[in-house]
C-alpha atoms as a PDB file:
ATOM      1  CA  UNK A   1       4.905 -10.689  18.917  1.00  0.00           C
ATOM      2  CA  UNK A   2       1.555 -10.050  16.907  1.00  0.00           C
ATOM      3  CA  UNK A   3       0.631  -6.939  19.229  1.00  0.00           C
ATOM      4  CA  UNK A   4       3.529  -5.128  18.300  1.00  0.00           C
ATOM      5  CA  UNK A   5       2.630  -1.133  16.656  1.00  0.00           C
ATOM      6  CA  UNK A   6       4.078  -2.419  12.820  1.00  0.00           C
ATOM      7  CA  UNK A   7       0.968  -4.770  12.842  1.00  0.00           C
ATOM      8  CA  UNK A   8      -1.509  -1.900  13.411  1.00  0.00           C
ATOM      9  CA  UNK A   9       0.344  -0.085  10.404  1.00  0.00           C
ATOM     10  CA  UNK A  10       0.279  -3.343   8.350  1.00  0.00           C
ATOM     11  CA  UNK A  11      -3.930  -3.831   9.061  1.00  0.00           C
ATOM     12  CA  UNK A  12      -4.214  -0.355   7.908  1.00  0.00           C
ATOM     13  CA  UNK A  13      -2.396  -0.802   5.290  1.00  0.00           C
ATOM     14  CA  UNK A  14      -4.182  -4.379   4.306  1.00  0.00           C
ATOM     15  CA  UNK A  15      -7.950  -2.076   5.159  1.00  0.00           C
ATOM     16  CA  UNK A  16      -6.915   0.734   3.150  1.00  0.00           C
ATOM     17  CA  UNK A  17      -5.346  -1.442   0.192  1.00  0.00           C
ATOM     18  CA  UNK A  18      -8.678  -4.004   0.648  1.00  0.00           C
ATOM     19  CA  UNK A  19     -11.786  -1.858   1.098  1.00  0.00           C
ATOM     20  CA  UNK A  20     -11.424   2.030   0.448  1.00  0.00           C
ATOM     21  CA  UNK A  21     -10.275   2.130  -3.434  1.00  0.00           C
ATOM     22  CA  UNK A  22     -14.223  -0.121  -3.898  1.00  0.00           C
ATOM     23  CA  UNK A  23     -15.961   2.756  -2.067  1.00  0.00           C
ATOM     24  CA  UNK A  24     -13.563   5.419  -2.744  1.00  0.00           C
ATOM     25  CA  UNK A  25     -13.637   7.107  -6.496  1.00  0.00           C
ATOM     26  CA  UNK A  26      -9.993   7.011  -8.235  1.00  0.00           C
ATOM     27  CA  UNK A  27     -11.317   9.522 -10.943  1.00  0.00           C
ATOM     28  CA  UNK A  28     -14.262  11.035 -13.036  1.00  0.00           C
ATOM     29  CA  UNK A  29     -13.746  10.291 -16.853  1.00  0.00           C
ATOM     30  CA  UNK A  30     -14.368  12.691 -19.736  1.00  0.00           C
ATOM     31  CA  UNK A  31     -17.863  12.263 -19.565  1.00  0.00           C
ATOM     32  CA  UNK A  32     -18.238  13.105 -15.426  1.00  0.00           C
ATOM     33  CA  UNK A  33     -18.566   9.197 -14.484  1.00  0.00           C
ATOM     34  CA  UNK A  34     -16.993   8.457 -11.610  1.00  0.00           C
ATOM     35  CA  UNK A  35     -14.358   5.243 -12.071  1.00  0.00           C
ATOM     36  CA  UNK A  36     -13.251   3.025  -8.931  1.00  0.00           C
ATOM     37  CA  UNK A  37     -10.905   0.287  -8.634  1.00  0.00           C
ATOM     38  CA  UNK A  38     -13.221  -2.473  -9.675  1.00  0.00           C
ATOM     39  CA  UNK A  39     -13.933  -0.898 -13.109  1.00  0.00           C
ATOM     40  CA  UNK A  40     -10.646  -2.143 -13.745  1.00  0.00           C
ATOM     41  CA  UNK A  41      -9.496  -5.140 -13.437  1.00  0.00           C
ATOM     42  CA  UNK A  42      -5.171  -4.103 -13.255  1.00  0.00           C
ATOM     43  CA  UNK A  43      -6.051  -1.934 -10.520  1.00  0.00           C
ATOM     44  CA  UNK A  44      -8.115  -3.653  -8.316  1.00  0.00           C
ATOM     45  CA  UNK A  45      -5.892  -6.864  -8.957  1.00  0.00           C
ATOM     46  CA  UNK A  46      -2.777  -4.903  -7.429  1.00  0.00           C
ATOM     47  CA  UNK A  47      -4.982  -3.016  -4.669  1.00  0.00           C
ATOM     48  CA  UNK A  48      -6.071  -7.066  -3.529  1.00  0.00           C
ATOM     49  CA  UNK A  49      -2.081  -8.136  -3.760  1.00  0.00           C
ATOM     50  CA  UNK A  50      -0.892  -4.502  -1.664  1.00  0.00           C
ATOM     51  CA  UNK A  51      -3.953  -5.781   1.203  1.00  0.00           C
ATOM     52  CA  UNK A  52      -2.252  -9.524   0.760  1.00  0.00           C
ATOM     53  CA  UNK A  53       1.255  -8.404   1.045  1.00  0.00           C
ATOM     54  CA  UNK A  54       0.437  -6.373   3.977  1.00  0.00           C
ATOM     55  CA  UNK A  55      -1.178  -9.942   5.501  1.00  0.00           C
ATOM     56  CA  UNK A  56       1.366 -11.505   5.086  1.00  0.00           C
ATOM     57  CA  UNK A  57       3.625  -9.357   6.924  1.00  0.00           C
ATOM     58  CA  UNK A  58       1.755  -9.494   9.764  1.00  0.00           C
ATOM     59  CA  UNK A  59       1.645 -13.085   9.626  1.00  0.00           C
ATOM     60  CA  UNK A  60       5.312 -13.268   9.486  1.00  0.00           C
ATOM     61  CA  UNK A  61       5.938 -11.116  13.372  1.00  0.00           C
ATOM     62  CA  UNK A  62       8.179 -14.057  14.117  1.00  0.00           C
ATOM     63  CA  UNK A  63      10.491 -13.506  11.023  1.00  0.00           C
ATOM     64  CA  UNK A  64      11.413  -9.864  11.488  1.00  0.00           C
ATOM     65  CA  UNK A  65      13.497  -9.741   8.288  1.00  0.00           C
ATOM     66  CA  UNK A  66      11.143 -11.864   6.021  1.00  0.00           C
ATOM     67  CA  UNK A  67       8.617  -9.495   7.241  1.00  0.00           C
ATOM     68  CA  UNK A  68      10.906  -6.923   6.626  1.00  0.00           C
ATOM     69  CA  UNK A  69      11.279  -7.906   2.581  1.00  0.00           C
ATOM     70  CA  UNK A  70       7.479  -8.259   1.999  1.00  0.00           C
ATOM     71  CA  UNK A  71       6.687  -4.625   3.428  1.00  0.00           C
ATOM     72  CA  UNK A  72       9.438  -3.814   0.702  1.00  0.00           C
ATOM     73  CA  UNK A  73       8.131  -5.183  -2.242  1.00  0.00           C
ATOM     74  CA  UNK A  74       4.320  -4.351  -1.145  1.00  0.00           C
ATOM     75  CA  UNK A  75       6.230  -0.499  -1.296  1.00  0.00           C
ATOM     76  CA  UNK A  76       7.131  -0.866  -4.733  1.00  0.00           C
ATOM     77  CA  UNK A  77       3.848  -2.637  -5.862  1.00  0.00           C
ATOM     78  CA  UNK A  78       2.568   1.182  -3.928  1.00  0.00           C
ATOM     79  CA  UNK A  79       5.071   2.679  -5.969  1.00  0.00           C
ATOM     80  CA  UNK A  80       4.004   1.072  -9.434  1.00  0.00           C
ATOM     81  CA  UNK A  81       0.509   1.723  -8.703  1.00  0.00           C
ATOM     82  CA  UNK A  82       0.957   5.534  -7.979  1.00  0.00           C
ATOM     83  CA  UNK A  83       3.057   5.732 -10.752  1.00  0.00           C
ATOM     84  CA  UNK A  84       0.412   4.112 -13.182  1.00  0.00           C
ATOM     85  CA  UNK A  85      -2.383   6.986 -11.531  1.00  0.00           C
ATOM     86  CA  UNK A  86       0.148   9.417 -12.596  1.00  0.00           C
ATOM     87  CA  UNK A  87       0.338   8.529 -15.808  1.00  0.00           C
ATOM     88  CA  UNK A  88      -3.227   8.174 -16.480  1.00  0.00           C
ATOM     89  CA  UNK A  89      -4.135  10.882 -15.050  1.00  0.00           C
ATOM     90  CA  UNK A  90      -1.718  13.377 -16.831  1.00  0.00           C
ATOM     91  CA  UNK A  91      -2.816  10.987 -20.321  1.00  0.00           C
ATOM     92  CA  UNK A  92       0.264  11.236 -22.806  1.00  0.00           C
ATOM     93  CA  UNK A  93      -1.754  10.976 -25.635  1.00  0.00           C
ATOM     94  CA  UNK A  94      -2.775  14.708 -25.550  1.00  0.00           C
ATOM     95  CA  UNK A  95      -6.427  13.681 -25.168  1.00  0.00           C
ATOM     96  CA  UNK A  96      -8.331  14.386 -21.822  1.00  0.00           C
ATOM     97  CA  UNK A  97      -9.991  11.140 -20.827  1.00  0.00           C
ATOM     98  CA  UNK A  98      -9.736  11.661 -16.721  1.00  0.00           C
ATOM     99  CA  UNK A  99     -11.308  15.148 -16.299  1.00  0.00           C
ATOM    100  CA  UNK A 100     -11.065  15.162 -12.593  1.00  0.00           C
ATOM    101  CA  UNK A 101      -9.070  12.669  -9.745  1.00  0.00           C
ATOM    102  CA  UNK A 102     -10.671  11.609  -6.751  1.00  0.00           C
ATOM    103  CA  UNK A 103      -9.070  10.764  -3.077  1.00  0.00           C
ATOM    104  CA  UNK A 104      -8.592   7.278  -4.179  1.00  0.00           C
ATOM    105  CA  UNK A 105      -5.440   7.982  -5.804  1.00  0.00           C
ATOM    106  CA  UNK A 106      -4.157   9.185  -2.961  1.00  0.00           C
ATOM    107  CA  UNK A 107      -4.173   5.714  -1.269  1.00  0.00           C
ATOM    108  CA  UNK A 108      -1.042   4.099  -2.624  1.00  0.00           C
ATOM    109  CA  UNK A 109       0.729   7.273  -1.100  1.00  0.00           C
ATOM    110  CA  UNK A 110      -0.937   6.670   2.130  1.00  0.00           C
ATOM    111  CA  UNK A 111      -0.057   3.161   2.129  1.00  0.00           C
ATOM    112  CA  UNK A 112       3.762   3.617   1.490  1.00  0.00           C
ATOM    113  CA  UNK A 113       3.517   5.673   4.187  1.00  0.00           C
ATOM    114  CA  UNK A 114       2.238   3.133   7.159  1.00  0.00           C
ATOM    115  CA  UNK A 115       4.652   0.950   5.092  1.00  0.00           C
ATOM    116  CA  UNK A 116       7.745   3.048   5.975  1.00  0.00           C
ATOM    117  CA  UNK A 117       6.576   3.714   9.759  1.00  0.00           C
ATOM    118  CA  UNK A 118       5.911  -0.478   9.787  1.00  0.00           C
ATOM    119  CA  UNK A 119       9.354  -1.097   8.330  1.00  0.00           C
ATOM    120  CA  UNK A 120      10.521   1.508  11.014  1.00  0.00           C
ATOM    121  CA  UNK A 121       9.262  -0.030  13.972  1.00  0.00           C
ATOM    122  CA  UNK A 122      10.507  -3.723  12.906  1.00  0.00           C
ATOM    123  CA  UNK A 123      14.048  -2.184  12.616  1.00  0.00           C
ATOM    124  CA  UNK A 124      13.746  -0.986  16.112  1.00  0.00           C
ATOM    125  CA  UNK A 125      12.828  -4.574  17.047  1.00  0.00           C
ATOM    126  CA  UNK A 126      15.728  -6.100  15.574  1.00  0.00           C
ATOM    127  CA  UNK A 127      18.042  -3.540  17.054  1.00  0.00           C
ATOM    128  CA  UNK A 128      15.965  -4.061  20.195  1.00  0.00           C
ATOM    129  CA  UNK A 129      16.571  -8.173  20.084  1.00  0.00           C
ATOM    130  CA  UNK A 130      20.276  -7.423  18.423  1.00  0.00           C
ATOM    131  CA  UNK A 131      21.346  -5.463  21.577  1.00  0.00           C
ATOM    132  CA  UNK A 132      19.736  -7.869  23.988  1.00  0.00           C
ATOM    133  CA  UNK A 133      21.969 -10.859  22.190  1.00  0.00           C
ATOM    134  CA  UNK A 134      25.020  -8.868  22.427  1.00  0.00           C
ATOM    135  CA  UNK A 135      24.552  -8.943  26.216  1.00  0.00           C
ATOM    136  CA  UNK A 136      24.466 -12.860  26.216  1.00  0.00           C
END
């Protein structure tokens, strides 16, 4: 069922993953510009496959466990992507090149959060439909 509460946690997911890091600044470089996603191309490239995972999921209600596996891996992708903010931001070549971070790197946090309440909420389904076989 398409109107379940995981699918408005997936199209926030998909809007926040699709739209906000292209208006939203990521960081301000050494020299005060600000940088978004589509200044590069890794970053915007895994922003547009974290708003197509999340899709997906919600096109895949009727397969609760499929749906369950692509929330999964769009976590990790989350996961990567925070991971790679981290490290640019904190630079380990000793130079400063990001001077200040913006809210934008803040979004794969978000997201792995609406995935975790999404992957909660298709559990309860399949304990939900699990129970109501048992009674068959």
């Amino acid at each position: 069922m398409i109107q379940r509460i995981q699918t408005i946690y997936l199209l926030v997911v998909a809007l926040m993953g699709g739209l906000l890091p292209f208006w939203l600044n990521l960081w301000y470089d050494a020299d005060g510009v600000e940088v978004f996603a589509k200044n590069d191309l890794l970053v915007s490239g895994a922003f547009y496959i974290s708003a197509v995972l999340a899709f997906v999921a919600i096109v895949l209600f009727k397969n609760r466990q499929n749906q369950f596996v692509v929330n999964r891996l769009n976590m990790i992708l989350n996961l990567f992507l925070l991971g790679f903010f981290v490290y640019r931001s904190l630079n380990l070549s000793g130079g400063i090149a990001i001077s200040e971070k913006g809210i934008g790197m803040l979004i794969p946090v978000f997201s792995i959060v609406f995935l975790v309440l999404a992957n909660r909420a298709i559990k309860k389904d399949e304990d939900l439909v699990k129970s109501v076989d048992r009674l068959r």
